[in-house]
Protein backbone atom coordinates (compact mmCIF):
# COMPACT_ATOMS: atom_id res chain seq x y z
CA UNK A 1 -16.65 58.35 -6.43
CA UNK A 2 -16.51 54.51 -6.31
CA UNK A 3 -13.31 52.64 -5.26
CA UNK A 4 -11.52 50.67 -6.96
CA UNK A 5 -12.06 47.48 -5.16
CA UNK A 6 -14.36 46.17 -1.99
CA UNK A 7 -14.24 43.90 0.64
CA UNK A 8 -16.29 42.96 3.77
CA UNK A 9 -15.27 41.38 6.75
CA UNK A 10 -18.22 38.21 7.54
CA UNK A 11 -21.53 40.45 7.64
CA UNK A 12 -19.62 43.00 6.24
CA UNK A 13 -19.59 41.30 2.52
CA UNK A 14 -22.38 42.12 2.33
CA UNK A 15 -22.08 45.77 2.41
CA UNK A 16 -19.62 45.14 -0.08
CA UNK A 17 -22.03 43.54 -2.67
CA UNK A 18 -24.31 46.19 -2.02
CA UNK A 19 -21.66 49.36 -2.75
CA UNK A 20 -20.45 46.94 -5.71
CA UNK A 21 -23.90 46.62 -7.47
CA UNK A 22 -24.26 43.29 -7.24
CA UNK A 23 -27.18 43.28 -5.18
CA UNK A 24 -29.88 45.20 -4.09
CA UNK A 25 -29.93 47.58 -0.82
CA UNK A 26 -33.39 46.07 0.39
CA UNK A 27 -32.46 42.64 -0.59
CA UNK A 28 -29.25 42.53 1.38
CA UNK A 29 -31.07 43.65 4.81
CA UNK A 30 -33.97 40.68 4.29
CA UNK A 31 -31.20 38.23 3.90
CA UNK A 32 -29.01 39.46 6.84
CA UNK A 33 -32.10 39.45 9.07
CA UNK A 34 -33.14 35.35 7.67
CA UNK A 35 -29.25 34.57 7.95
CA UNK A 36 -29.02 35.33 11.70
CA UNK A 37 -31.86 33.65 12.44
CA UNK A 38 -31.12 30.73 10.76
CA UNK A 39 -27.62 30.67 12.40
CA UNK A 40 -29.48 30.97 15.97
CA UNK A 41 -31.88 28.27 15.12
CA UNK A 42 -28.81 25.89 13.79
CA UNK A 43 -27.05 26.23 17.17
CA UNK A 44 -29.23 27.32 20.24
CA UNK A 45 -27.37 29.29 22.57
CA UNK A 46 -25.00 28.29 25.05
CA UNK A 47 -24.04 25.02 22.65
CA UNK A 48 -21.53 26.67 21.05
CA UNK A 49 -18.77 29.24 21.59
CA UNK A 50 -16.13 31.51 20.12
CA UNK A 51 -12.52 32.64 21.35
CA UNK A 52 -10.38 34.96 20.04
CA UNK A 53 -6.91 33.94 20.36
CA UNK A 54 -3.71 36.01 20.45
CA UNK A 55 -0.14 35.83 19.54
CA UNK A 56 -0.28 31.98 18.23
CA UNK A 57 0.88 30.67 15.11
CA UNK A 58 -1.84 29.14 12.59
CA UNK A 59 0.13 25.97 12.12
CA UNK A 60 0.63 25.42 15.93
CA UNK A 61 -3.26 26.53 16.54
CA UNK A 62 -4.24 23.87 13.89
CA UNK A 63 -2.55 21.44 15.42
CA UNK A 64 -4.09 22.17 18.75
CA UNK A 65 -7.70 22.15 17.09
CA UNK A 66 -7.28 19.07 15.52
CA UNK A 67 -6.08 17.03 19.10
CA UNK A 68 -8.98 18.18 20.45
CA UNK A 69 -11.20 17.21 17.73
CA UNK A 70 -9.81 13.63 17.77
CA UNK A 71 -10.43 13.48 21.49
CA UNK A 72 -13.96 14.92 21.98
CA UNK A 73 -15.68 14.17 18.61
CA UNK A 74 -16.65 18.15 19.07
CA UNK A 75 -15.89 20.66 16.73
CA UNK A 76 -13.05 23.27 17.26
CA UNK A 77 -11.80 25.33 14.29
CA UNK A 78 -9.92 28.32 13.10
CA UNK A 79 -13.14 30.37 11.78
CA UNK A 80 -11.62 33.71 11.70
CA UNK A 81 -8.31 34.49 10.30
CA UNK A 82 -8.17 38.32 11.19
CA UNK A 83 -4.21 39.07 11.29
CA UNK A 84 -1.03 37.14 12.24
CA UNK A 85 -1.03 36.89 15.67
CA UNK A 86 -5.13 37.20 15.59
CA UNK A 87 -7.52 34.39 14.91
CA UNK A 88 -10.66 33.38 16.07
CA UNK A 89 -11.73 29.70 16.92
CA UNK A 90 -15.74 28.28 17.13
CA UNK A 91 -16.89 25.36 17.82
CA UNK A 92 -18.73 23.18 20.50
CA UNK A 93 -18.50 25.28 23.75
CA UNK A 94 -16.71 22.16 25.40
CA UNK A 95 -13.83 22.02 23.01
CA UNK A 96 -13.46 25.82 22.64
CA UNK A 97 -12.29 25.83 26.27
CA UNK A 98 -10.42 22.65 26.16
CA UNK A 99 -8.48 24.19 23.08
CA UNK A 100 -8.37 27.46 24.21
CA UNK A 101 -6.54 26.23 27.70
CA UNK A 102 -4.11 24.32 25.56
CA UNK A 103 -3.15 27.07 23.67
CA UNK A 104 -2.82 29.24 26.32
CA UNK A 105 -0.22 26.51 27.54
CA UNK A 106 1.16 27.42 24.30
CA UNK A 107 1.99 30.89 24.63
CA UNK A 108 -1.41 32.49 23.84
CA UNK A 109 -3.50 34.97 24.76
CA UNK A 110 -7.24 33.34 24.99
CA UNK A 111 -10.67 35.82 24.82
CA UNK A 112 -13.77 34.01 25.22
CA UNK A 113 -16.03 36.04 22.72
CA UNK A 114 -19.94 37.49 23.77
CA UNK A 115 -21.44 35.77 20.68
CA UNK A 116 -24.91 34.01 20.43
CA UNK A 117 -22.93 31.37 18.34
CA UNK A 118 -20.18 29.67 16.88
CA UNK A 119 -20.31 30.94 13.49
CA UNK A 120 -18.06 30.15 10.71
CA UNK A 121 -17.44 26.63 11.65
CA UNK A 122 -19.00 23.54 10.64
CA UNK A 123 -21.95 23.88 13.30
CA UNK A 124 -23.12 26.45 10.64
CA UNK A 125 -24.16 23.64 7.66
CA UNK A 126 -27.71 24.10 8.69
CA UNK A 127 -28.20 27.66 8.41
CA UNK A 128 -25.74 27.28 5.01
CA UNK A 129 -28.39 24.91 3.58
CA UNK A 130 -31.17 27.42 4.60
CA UNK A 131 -29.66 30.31 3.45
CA UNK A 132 -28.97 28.95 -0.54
CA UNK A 133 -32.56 28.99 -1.60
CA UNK A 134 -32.79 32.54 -0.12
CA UNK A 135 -30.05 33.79 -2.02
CA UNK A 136 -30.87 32.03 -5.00
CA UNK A 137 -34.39 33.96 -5.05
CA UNK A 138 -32.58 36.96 -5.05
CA UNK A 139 -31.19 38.81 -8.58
CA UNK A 140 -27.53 39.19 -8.45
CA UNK A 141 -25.80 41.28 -11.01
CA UNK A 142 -22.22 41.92 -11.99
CA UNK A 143 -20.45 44.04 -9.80
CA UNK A 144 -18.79 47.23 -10.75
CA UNK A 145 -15.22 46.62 -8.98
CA UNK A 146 -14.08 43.24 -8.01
CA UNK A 147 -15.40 42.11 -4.56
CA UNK A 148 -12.76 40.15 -2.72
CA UNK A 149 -14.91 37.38 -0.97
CA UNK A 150 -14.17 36.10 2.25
CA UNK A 151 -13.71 32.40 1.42
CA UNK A 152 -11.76 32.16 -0.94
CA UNK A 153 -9.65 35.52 -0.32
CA UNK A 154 -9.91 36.25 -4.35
CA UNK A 155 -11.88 39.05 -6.06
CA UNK A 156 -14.69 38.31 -8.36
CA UNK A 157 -17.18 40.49 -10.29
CA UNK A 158 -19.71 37.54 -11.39
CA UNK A 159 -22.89 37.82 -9.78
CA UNK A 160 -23.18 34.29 -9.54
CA UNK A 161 -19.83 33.52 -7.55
CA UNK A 162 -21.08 35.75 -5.58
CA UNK A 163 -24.23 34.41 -4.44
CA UNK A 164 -22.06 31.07 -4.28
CA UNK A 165 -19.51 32.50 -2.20
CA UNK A 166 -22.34 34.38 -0.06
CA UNK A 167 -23.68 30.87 1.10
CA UNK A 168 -20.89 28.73 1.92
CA UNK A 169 -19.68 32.03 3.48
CA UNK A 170 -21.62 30.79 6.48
CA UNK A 171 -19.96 27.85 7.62
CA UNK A 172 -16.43 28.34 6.31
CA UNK A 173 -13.32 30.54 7.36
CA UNK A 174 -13.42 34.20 7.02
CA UNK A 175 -10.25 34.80 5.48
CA UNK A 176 -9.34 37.96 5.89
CA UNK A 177 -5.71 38.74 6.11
CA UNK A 178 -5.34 36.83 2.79
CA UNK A 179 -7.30 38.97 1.44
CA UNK A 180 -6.03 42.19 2.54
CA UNK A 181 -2.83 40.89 1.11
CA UNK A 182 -4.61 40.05 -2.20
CA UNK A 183 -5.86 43.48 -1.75
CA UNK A 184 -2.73 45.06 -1.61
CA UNK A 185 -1.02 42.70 -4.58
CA UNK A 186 -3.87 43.81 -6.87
CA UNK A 187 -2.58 47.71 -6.30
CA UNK A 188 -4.56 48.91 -3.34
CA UNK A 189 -2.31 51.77 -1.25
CA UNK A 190 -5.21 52.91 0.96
CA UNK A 191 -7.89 51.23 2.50
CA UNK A 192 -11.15 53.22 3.77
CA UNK A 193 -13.40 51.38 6.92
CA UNK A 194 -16.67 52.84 6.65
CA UNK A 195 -18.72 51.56 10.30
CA UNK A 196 -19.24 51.70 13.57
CA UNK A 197 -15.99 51.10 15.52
CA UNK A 198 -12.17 50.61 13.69
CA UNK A 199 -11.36 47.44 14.11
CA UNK A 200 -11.08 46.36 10.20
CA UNK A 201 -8.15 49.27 10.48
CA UNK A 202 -6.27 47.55 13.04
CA UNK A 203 -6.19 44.15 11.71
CA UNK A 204 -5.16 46.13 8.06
CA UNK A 205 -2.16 47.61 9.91
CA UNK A 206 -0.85 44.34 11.37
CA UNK A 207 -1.38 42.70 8.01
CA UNK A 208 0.33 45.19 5.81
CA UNK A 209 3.22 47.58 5.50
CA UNK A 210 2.91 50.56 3.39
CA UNK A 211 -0.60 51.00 3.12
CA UNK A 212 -2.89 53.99 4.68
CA UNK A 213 -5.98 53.43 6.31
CA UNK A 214 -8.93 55.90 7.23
CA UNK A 215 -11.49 54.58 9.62
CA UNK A 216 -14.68 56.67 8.53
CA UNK A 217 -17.34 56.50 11.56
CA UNK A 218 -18.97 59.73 11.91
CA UNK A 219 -20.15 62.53 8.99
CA UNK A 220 -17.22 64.28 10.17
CA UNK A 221 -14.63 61.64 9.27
CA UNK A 222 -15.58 61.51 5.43
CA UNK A 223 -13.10 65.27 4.70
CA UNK A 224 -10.11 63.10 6.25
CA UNK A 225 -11.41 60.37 3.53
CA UNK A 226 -11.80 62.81 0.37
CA UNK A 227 -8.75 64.36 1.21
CA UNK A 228 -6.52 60.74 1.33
CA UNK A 229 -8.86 59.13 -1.75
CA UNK A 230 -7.92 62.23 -3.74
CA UNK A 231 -4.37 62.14 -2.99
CA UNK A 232 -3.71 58.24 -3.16
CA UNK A 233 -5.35 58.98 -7.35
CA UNK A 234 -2.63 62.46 -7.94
């Protein structure tokens, strides 16, 4: 039974390409493996950071960003856009905390993130221009539902959008709650996370009203997921 659409959150697209046909099972793990490194390589650890920041608006986190930016010369951005109210920043380690004490000035709840690097951001252009010959060695094929991509929050079915998308994926926003919302506008009533953990389910839920998810980590949980596919298609 295939859905009707797909969508990964960062790494997670691409899972999606892979359940969408668009590329190959075997492929997508080489790549994953090369794109890590090449992220560690661009950045060394400790350089950069990430903070997860809570109950702020975009507009007035953007603004906060950009002061910084001016100030320092680092980088600082909104890399993340998870769910109003949730949104990660990365950036230079420096001018993560100098933002990320402003905006707790601001109202905010700051969460300095366990990550090896700042990904998403700008920082990333290395591993971006590393990655694009190793996707572009790989055969991509139409995919079989529309794959809503992380950058540009829109579905898309050609292979090579796709492999486009895939590599400036790496130093651009992950826009997510966009696309859950495009998601929802394009006729999806029930969304099914299918990993380790629920936390795609959560950020679903704060996105959208009148949806139902099913967060499908164990053999055990796939019933609960027959069951609500099978009634979400009567």
């Amino acid at each position: 039974m295939l859905p009707d659409m797909v969508a990964g959150h960062s790494l997670g697209e691409y899972s999606a390409h892979v359940c969408a046909g668009t590329m190959g099972f075997e492929d997508a793990v080489r790549t994953v493996r090369t794109r890590g490194e090449l992220m560690q390589a661009a950045v060394p650890v400790g350089v950069g950071a990430m903070s997860a920041i809570i109950k702020l608006e975009l507009d007035v986190l953007t603004r906060i960003a950009a002061e910084v930016e001016q100030e320092t010369g680092l980088c600082v951005e909104a890399v993340n856009l998870n769910a109003p109210g949730q949104i990660v920043i990365a950036g230079d380690a420096s001018a993560v905390e100098l933002a990320g004490n402003r905006m707790k000035e601001a109202g905010a709840r700051v969460m300095p993130l366990p990550v090896s690097a700042p990904f998403h951001c700008r920082l990333m252009k290395p591993a971006e221009k590393g990655l694009r010959p190793v996707l572009e060695a790989i055969a991509f094929h139409e995919a079989k539902m529309p794959v809503f991509i992380n950058v540009d929050a829109k579905p898309t079915q050609d292979g090579n959008a796709s492999r486009d998308a895939l590599v400036r994926q790496v130093s651009r926003s992950v826009r997510w709650d966009e696309s859950v919302r495009a998601m929802k506008e394009a006729g999806a009533t029930l969304f099914i996370e299918i990993g380790t953990g629920s936390a795609l389910t959560g950020m679903i839920k704060r996105t959208v009203d009148g949806v139902k998810c099913i967060s499908v980590q164990k053999p055990e949980d796939f019933e609960a997921a027959r069951m609500a596919i099978a009634e979400a298609r009567n």
